[in-house]
C-alpha atoms as a PDB file:
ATOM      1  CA  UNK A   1      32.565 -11.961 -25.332  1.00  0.00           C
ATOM      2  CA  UNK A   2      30.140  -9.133 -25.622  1.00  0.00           C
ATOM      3  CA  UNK A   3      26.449  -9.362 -26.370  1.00  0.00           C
ATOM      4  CA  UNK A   4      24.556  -8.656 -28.804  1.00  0.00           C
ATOM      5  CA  UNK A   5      21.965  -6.007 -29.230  1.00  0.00           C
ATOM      6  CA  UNK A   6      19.462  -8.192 -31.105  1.00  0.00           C
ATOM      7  CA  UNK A   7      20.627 -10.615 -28.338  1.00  0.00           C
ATOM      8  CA  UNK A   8      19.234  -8.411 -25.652  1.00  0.00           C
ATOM      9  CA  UNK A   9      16.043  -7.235 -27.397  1.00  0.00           C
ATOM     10  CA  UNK A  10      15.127 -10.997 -28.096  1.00  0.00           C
ATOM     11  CA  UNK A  11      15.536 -11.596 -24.465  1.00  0.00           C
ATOM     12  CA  UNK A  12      13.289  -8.354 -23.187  1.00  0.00           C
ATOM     13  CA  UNK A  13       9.981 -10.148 -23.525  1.00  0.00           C
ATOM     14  CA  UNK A  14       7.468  -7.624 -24.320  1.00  0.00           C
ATOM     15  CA  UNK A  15       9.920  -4.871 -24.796  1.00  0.00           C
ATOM     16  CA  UNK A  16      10.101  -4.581 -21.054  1.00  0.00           C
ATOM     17  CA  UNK A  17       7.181  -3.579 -18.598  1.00  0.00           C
ATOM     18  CA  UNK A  18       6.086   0.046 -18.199  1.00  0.00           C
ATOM     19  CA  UNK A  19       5.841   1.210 -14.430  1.00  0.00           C
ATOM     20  CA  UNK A  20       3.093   3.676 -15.469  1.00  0.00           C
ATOM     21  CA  UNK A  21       0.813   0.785 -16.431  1.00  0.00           C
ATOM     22  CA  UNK A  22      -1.067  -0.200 -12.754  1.00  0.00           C
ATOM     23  CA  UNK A  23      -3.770   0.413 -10.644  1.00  0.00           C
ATOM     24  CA  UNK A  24      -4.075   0.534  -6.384  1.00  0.00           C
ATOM     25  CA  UNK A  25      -7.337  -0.622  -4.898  1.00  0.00           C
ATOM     26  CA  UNK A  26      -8.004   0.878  -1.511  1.00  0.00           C
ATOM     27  CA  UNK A  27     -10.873  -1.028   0.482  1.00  0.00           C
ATOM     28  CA  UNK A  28     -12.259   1.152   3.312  1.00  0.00           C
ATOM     29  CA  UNK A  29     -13.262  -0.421   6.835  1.00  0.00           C
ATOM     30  CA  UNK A  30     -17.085  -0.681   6.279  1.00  0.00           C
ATOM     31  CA  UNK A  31     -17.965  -0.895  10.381  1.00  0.00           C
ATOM     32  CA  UNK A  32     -20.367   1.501  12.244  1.00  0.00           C
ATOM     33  CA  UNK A  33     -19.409   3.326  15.531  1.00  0.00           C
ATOM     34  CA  UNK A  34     -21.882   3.451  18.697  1.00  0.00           C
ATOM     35  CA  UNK A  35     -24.051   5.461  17.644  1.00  0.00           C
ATOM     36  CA  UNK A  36     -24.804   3.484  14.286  1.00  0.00           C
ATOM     37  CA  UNK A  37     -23.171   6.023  12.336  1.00  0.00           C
ATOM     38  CA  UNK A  38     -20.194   4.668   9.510  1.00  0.00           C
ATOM     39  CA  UNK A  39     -16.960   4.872  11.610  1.00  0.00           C
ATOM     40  CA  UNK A  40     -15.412   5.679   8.280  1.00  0.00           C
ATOM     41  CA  UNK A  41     -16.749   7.125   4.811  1.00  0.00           C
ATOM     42  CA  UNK A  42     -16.183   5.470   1.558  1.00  0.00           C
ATOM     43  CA  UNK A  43     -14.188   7.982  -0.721  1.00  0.00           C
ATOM     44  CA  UNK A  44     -16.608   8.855  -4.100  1.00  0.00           C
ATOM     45  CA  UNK A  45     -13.673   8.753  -6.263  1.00  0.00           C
ATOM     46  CA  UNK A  46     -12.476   5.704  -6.533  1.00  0.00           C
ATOM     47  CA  UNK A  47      -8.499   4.923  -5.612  1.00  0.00           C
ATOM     48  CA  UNK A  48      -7.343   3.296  -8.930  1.00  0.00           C
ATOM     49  CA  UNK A  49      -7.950   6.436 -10.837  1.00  0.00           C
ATOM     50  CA  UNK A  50      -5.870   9.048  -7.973  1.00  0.00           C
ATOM     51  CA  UNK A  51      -3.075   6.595  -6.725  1.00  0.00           C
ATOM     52  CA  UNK A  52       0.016   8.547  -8.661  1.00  0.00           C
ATOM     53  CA  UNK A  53       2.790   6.252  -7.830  1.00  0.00           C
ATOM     54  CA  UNK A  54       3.133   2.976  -5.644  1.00  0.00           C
ATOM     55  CA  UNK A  55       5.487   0.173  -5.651  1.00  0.00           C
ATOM     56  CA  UNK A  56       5.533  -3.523  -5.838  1.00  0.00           C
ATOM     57  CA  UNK A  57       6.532  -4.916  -2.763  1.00  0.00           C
ATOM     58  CA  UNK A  58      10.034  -5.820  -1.524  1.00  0.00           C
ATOM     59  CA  UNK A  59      10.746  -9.249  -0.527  1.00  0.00           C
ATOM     60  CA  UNK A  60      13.304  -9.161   2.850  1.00  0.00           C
ATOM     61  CA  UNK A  61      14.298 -12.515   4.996  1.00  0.00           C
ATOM     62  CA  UNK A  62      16.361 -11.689   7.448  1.00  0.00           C
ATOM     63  CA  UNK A  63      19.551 -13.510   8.992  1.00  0.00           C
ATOM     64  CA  UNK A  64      21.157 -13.771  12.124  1.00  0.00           C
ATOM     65  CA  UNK A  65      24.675 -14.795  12.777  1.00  0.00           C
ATOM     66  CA  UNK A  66      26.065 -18.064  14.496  1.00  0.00           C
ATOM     67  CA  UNK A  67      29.863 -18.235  15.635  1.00  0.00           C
ATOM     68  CA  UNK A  68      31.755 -20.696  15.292  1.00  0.00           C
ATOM     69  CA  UNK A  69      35.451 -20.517  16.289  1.00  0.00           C
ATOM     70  CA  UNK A  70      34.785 -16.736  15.666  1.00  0.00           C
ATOM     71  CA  UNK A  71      33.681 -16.422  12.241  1.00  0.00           C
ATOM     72  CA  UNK A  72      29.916 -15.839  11.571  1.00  0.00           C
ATOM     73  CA  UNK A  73      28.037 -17.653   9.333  1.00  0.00           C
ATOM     74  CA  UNK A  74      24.720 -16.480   7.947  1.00  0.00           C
ATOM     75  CA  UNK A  75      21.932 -18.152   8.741  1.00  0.00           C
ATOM     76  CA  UNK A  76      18.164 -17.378   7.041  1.00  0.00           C
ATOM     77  CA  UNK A  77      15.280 -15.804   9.886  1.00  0.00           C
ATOM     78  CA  UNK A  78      12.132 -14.599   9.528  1.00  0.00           C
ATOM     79  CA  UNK A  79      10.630 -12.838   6.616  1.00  0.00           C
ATOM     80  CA  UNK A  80      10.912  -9.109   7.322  1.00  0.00           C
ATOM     81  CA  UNK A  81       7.877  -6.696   5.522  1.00  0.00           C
ATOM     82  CA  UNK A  82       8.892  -3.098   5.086  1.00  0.00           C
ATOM     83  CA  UNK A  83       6.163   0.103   5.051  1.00  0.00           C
ATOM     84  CA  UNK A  84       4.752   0.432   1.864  1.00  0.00           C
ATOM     85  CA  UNK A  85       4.527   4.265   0.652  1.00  0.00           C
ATOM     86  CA  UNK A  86       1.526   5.481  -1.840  1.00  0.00           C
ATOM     87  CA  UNK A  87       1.078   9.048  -3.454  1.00  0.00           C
ATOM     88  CA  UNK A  88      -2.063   9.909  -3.660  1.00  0.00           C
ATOM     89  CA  UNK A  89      -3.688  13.088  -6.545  1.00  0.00           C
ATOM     90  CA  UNK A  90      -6.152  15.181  -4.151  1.00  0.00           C
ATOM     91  CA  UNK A  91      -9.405  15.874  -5.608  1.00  0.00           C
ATOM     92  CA  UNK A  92     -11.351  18.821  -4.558  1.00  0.00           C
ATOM     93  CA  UNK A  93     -13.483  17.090  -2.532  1.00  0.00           C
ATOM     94  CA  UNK A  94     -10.817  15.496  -0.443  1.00  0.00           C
ATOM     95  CA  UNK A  95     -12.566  12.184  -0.609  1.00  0.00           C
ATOM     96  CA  UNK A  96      -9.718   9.618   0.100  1.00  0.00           C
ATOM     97  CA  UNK A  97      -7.996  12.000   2.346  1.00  0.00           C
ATOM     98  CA  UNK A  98     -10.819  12.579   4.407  1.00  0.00           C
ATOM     99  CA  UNK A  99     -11.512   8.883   4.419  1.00  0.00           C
ATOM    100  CA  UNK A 100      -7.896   8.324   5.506  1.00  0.00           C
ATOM    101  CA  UNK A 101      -7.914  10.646   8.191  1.00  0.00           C
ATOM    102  CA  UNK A 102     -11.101   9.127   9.542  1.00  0.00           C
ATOM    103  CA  UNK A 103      -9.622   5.847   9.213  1.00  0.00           C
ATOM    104  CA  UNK A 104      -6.415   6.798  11.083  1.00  0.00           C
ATOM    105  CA  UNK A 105      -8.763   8.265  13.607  1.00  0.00           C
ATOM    106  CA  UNK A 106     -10.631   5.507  14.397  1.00  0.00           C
ATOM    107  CA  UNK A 107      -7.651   3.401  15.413  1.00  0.00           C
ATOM    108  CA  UNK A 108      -5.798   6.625  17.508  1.00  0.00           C
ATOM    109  CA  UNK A 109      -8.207   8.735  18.451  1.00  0.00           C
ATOM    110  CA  UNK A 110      -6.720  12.427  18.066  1.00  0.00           C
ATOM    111  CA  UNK A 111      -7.882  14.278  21.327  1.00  0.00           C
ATOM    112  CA  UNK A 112      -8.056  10.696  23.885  1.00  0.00           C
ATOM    113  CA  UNK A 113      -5.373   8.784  21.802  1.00  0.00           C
ATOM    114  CA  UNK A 114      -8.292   5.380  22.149  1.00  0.00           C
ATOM    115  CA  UNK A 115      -9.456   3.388  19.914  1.00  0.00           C
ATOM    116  CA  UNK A 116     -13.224   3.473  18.522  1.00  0.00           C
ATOM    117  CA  UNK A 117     -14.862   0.242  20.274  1.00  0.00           C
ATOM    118  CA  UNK A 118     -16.030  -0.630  16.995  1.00  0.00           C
ATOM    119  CA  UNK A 119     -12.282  -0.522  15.507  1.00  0.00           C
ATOM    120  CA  UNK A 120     -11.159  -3.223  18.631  1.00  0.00           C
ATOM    121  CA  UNK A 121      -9.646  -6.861  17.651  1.00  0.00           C
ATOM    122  CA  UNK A 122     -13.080  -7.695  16.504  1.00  0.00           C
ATOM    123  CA  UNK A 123     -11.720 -10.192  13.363  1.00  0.00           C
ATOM    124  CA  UNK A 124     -13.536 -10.065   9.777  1.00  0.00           C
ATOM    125  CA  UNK A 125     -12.041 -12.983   7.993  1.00  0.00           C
ATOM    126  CA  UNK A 126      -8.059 -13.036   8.407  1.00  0.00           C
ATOM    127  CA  UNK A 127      -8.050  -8.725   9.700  1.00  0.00           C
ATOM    128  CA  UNK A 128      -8.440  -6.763  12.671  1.00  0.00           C
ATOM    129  CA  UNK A 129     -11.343  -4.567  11.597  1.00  0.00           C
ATOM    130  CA  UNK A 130      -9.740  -1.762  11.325  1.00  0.00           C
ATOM    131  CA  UNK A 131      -6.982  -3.701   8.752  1.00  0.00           C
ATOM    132  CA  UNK A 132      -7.919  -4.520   5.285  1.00  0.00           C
ATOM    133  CA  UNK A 133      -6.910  -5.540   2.115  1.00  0.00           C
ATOM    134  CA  UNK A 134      -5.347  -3.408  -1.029  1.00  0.00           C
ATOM    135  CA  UNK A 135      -4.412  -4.789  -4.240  1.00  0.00           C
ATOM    136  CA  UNK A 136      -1.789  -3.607  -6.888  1.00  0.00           C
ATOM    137  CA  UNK A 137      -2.023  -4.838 -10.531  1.00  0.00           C
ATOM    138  CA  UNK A 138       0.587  -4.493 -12.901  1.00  0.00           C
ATOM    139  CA  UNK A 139      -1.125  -4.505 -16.320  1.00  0.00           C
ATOM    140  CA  UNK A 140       0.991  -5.077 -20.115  1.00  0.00           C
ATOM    141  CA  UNK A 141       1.318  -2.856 -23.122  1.00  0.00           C
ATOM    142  CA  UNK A 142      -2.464  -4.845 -24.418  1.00  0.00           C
ATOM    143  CA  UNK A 143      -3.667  -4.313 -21.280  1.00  0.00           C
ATOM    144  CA  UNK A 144      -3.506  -7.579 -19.882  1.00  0.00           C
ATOM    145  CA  UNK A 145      -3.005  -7.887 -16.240  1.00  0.00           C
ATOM    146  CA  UNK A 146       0.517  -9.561 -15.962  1.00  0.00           C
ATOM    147  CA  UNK A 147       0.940  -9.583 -11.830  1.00  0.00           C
ATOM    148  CA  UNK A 148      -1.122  -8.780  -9.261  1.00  0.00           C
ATOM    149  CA  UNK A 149      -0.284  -8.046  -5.169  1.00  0.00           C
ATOM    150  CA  UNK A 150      -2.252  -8.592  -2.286  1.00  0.00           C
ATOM    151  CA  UNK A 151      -1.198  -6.027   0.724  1.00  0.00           C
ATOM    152  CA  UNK A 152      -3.044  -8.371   3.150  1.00  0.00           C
ATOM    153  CA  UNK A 153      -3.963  -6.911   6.662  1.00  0.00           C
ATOM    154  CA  UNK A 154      -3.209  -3.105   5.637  1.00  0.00           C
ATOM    155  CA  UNK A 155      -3.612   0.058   7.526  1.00  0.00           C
ATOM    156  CA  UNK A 156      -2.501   3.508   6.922  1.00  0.00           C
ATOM    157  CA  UNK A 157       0.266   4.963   9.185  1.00  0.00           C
ATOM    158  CA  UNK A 158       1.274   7.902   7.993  1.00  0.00           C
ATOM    159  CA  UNK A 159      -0.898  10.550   5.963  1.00  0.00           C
ATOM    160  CA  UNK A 160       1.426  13.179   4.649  1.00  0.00           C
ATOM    161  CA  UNK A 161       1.331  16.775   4.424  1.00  0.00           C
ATOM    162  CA  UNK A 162      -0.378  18.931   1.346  1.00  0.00           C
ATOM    163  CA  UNK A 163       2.385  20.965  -0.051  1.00  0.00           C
ATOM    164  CA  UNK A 164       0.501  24.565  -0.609  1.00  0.00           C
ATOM    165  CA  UNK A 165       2.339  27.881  -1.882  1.00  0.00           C
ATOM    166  CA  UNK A 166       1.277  30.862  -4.093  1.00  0.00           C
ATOM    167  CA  UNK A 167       4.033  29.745  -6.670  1.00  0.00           C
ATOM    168  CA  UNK A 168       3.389  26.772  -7.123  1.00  0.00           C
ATOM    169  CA  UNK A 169       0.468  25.625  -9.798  1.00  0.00           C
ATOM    170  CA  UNK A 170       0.594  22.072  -9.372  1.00  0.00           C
ATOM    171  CA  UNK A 171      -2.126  19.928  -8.443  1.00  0.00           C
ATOM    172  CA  UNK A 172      -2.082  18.974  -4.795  1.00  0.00           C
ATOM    173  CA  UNK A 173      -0.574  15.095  -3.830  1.00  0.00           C
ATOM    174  CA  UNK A 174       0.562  13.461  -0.498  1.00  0.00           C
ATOM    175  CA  UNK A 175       1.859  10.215   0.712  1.00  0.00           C
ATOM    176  CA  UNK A 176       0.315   8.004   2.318  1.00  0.00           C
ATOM    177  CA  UNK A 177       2.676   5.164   4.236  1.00  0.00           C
ATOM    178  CA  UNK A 178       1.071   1.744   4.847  1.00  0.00           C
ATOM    179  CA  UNK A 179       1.896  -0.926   7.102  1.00  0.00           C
ATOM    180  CA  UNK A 180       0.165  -4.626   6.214  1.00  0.00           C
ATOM    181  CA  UNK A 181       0.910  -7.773   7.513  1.00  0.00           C
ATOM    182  CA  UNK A 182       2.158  -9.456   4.505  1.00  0.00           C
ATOM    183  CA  UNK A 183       1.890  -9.858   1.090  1.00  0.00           C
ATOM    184  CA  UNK A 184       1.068 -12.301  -1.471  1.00  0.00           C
ATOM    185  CA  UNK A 185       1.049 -12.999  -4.764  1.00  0.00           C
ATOM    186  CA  UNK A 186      -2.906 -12.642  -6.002  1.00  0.00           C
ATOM    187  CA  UNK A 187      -5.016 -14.705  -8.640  1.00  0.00           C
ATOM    188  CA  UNK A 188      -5.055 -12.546 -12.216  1.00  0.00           C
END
């Protein structure tokens, strides 16, 4: 029997949710080094207005397999969370990459490969202190917030590279890959 099309439009509540609709919230480690100095700098732009793209989290349990007389069977694990990839707009004052880099270089150290004493297990709450918290909203066509993510225990990984080139006019992005400890589903 095939469906109908006013079938499937009565059944696409809203008309469907736009992926452009959404914001990222980036929270910055707020510690100070040795010295007294702010380990890492709070970007002036704020994240919700240069996070391009972003994605709302995978879910993943893993399995494992028993035997029995040979054949597996599939039994449920533990609840696997992937990286979590961001592209970020680059404003000419490289405020959240500069943050970023900081950030990352407070937990690896580029020339020693150590860890500022100020970014140790020290716990704030729930996170490390060099982990923290980012939030994705997925807002409706009226601008109502519909769901909202919590990337609990977050840290960036990976910064990527700035594509530059004389032929190319575009304004400058690059990814930025996140590992957290897990995620949850967040009070609208």
């Amino acid at each position: 029997m095939a469906l109908k099309l006013s079938e499937f439009k009565s059944n696409l509540v809203g008309g469907g949710a736009k992926s452009a609709l959404f914001k990222v919230e980036l929270q910055f480690p707020t510690v100070r080094d040795e010295n007294g100095t702010l380990a890492v700098t709070t970007p002036p732009t704020k994240s919700e207005f240069l996070i391009q793209s972003a994605s709302l989290p995978a879910s993943t349990i893993a399995t494992y397999d028993i035997f029995f007389q040979g054949k597996p069977i599939k039994v449920a694990a533990d609840r696997t969370e992937a990286t979590w990839d961001t592209t970020i707009i680059n404003d000419e004052n490289f405020g959240i990459r500069i943050a970023l880099e900081e950030w990352s270089n407070s937990i690896a150290n580029r020339d020693l490969n150590t860890r500022s004493k100020v970014f140790g297990e020290k716990f704030e709450g729930e996170n490390a202190s060099y982990k923290q918290d980012i939030t994705v909203t997925q807002f409706g066509k009226d601008s109502s917030k519909l769901r909202k993510y919590k990337f609990k225990g977050s840290w960036p990984s990976a910064i990527g590279s700035v594509a530059l080139g004389w032929e190319n006019n575009a304004i400058e992005t690059y990814t930025c890959t996140w590992i957290y400890d897990s995620w949850e589903i967040a009070t609208i």
